[in-house]
Protein backbone atom coordinates (compact mmCIF):
# COMPACT_ATOMS: atom_id res chain seq x y z
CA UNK A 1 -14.11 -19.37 -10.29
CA UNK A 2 -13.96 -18.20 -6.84
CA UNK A 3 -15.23 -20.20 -4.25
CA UNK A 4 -18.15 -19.69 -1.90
CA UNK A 5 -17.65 -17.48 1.03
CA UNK A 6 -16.52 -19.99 4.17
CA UNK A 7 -14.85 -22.34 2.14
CA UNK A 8 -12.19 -23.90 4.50
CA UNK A 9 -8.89 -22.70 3.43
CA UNK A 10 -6.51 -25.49 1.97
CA UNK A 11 -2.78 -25.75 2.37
CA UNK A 12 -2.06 -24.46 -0.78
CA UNK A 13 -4.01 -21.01 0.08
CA UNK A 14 -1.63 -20.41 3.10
CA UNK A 15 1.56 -21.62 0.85
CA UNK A 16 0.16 -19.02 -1.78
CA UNK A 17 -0.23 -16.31 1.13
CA UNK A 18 2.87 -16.61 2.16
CA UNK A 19 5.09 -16.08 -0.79
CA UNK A 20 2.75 -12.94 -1.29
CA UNK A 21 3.51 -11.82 2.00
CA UNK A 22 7.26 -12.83 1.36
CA UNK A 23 7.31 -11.08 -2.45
CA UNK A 24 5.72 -8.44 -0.86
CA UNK A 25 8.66 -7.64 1.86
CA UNK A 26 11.09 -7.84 -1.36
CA UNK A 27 9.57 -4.32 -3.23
CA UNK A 28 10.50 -1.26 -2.09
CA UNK A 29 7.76 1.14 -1.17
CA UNK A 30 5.86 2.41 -4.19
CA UNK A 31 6.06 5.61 -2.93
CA UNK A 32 9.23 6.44 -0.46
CA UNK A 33 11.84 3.54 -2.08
CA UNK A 34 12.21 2.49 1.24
CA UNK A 35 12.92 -1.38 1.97
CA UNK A 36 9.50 -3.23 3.27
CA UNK A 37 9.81 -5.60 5.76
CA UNK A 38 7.27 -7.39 8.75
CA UNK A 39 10.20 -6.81 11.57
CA UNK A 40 9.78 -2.89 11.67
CA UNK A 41 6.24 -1.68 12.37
CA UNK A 42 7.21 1.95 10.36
CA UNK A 43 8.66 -0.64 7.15
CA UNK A 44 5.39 -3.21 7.44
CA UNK A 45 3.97 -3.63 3.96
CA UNK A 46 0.63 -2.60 3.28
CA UNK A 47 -1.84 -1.89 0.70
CA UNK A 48 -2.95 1.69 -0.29
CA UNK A 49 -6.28 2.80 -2.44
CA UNK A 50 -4.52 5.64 -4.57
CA UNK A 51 -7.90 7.46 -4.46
CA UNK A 52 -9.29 8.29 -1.10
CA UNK A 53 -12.65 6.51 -0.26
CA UNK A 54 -14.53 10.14 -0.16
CA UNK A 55 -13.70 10.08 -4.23
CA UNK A 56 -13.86 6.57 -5.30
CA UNK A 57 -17.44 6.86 -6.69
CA UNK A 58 -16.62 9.94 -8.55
CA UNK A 59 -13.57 8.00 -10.51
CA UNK A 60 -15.14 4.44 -11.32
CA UNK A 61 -13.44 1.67 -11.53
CA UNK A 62 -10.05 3.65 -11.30
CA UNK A 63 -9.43 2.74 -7.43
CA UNK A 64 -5.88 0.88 -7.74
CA UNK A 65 -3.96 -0.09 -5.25
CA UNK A 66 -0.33 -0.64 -4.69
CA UNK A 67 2.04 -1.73 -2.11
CA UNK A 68 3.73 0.66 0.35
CA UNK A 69 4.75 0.83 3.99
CA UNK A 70 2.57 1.77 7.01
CA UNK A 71 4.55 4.98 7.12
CA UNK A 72 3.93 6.16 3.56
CA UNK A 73 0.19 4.81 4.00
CA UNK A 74 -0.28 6.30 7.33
CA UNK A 75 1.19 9.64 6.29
CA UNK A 76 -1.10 9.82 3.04
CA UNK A 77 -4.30 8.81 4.92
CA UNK A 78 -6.92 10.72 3.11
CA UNK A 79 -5.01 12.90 0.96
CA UNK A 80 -6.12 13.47 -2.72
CA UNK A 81 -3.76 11.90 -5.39
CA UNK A 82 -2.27 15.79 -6.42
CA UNK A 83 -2.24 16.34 -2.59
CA UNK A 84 -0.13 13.75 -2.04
CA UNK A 85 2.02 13.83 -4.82
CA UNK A 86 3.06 17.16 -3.53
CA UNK A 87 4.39 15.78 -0.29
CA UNK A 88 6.37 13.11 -2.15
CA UNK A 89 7.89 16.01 -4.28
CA UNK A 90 8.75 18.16 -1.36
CA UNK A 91 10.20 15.12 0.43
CA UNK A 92 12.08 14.06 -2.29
CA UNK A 93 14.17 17.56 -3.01
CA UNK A 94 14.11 18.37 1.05
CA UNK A 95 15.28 15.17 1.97
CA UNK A 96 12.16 15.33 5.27
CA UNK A 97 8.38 15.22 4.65
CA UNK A 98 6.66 18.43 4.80
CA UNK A 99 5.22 19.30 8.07
């Protein structure tokens, strides 16, 4: 059961936290392969809502998230799931992300 919100945070919470953060840094980015890692800004892992927040009450409980770095995250922004699949395609046989 979760506990109320302001509970003080114990040890074990910032132990937990930080393997997260550390398994985290060990995937690559769901969606360029890249390496994540906390020492380049471009490579920092972050979390991504595949549906943008303009559609999430038109899909229901489908809003997953998955890890990714601030590059791929940035670059996808609000982009619709077919929208952005079609920039992962075109960087993937080009090599660059469409401009």
């Amino acid at each position: 059961m979760p506990e109320e919100a302001g509970a003080s945070v114990t040890q074990r919470d910032y132990d937990a936290a930080w393997m997260l953060e550390l398994m985290a840094e060990l995937m690559p980015c769901a969606y360029c392969r890249m390496p994540m890692n906390y020492r380049e800004p471009k490579r920092h892992p972050t979390r991504d809502h595949i549906w943008p927040k303009a559609m999430r009450s038109t899909v229901g409980n489908r809003t997953g998230k998955l890890w990714c770095c601030q590059e791929c995250n940035s670059r996808k922004a609000d982009k619709t799931p077919s929208e952005w699949l079609a920039m992962l395609r075109a960087r993937h046989e080009t090599g660059k992300w469409p401009s």
